[in-house]
N, C-alpha and C. Protein backbone atom coordinates (compact mmCIF):
# COMPACT_ATOMS: atom_id res chain seq x y z
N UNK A 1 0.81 -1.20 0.00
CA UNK A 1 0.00 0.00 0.00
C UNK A 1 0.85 1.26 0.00
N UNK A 2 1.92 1.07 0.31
CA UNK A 2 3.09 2.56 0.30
C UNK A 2 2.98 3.50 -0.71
N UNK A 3 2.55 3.15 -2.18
CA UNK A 3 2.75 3.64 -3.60
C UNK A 3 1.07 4.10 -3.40
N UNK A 4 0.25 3.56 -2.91
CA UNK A 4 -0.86 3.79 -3.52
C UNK A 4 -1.72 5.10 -3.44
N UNK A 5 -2.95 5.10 -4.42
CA UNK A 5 -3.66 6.63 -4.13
C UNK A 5 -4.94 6.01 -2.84
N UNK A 6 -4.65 5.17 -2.55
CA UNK A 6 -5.90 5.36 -1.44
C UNK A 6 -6.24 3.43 -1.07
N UNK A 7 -7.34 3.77 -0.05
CA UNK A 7 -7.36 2.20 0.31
C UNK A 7 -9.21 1.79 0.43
N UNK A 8 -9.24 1.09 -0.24
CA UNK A 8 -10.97 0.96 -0.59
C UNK A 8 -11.34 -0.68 0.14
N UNK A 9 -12.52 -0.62 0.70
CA UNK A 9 -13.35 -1.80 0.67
C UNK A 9 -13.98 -1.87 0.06
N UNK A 10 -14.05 -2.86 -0.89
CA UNK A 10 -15.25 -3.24 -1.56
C UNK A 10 -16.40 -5.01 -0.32
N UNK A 11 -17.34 -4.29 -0.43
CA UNK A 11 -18.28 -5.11 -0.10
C UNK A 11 -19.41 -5.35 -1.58
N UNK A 12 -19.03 -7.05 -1.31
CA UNK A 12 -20.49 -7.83 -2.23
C UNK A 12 -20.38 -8.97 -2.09
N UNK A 13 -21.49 -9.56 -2.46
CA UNK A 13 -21.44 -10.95 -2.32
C UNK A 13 -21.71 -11.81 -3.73
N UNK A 14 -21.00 -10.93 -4.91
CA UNK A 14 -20.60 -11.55 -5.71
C UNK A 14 -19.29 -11.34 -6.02
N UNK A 15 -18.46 -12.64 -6.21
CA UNK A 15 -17.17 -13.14 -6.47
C UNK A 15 -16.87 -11.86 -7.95
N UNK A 16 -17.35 -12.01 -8.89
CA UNK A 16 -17.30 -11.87 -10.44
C UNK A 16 -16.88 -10.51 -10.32
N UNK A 17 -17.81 -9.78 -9.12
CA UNK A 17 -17.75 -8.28 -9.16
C UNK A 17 -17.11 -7.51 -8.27
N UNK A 18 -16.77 -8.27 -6.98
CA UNK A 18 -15.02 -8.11 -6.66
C UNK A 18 -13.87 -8.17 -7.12
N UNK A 19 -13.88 -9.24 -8.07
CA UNK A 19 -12.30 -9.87 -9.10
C UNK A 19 -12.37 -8.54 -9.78
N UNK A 20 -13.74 -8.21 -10.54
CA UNK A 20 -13.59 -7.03 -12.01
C UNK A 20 -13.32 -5.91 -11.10
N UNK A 21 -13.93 -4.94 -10.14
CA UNK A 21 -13.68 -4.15 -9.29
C UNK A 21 -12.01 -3.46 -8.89
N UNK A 22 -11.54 -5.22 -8.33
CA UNK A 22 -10.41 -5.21 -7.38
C UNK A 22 -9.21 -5.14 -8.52
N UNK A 23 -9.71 -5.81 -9.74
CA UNK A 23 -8.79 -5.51 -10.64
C UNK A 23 -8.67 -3.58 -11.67
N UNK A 24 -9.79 -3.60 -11.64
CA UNK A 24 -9.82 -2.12 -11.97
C UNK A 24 -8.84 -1.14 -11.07
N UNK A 25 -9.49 -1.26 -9.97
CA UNK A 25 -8.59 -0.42 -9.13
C UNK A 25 -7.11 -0.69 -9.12
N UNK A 26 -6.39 -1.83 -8.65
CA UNK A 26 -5.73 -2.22 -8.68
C UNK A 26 -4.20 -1.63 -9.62
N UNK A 27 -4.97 -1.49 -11.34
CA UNK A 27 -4.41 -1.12 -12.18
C UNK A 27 -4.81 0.43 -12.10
N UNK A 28 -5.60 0.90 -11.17
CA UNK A 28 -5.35 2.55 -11.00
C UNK A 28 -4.27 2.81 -9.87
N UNK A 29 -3.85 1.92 -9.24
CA UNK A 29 -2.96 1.81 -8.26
C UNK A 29 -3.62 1.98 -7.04
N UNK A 30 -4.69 1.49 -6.82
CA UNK A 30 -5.66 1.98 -5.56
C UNK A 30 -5.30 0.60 -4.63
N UNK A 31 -5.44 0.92 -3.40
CA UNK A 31 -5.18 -0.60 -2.40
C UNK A 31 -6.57 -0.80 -2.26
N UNK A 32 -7.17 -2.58 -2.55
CA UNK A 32 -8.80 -2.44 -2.33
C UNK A 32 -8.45 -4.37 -2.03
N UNK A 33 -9.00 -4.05 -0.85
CA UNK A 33 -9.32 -5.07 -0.14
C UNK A 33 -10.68 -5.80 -0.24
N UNK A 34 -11.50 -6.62 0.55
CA UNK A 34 -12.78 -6.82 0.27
C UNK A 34 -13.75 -7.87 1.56
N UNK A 35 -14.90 -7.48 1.00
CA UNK A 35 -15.44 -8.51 1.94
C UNK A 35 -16.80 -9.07 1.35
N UNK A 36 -17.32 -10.13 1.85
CA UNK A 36 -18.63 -10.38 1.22
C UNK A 36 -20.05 -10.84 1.85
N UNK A 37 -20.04 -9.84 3.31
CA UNK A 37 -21.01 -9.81 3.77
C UNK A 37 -21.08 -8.84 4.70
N UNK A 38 -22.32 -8.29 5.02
CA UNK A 38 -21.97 -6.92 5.89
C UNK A 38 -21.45 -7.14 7.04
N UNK A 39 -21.49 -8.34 7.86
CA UNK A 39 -20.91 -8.57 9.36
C UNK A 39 -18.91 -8.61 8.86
N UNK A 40 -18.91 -8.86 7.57
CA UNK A 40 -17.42 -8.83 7.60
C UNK A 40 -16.95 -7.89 7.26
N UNK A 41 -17.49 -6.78 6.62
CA UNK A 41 -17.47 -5.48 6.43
C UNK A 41 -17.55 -4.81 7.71
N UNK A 42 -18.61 -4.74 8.30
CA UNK A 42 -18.23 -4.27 9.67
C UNK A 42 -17.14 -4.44 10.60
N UNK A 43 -16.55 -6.35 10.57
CA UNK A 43 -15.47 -6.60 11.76
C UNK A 43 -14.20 -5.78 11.15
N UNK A 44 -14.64 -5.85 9.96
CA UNK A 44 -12.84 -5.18 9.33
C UNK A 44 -13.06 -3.61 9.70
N UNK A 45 -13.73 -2.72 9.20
CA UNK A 45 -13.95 -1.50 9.44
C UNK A 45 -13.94 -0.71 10.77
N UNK A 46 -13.91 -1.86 12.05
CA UNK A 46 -13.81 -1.62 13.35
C UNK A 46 -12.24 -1.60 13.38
N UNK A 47 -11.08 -2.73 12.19
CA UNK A 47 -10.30 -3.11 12.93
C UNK A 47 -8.91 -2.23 12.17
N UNK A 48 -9.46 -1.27 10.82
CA UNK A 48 -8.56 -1.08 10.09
C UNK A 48 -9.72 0.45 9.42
N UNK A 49 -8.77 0.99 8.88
CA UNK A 49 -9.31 2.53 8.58
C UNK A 49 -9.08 2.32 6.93
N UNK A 50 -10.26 3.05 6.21
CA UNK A 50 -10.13 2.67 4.27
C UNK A 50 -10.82 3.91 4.48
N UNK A 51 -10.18 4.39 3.01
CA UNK A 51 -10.36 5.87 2.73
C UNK A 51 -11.98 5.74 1.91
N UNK A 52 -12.35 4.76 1.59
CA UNK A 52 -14.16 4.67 1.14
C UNK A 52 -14.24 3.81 0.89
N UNK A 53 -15.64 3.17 1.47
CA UNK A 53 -16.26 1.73 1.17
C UNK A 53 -17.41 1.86 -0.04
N UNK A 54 -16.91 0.80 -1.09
CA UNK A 54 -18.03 0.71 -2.27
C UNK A 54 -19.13 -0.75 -1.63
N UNK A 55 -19.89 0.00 -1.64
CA UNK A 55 -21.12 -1.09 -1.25
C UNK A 55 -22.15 -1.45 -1.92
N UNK A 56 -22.24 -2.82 -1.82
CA UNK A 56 -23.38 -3.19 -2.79
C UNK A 56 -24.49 -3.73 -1.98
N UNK A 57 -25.36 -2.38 -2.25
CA UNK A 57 -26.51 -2.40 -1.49
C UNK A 57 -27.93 -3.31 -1.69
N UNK A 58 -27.87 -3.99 -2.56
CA UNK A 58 -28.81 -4.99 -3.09
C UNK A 58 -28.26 -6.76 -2.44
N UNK A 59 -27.30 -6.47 -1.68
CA UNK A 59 -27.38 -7.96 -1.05
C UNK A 59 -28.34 -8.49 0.46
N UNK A 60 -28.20 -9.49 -0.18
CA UNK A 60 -29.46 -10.47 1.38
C UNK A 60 -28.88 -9.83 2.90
């Protein structure tokens, strides 16, 4: 993360749209971590600081 412009969570609970996401950013040089449910989104967000969470608000 030393180089990067910033540090993102992505939350979803589809695989397809984390990989495309995490790779987008990735190649913008962004640090993007992830999770795929809101309780794991939450334990991380208690335990570590990200400059914005992309959320996908249409999950169960």
């Amino acid at each position: 993360m030393n180089n990067s412009k910033g540090k993102i969570l992505i939350v979803d609970d589809n695989a397809n749209n984390i990989q495309l996401l995490g790779s987008i950013l990735n190649a913008h040089n962004y640090y993007a971590e992830f999770a795929t449910s809101g309780k794991d989104a939450l334990e991380r967000v208690e335990n570590e600081d990200f400059d914005i969470i992309l959320l996908d608000v249409m999950m169960p």
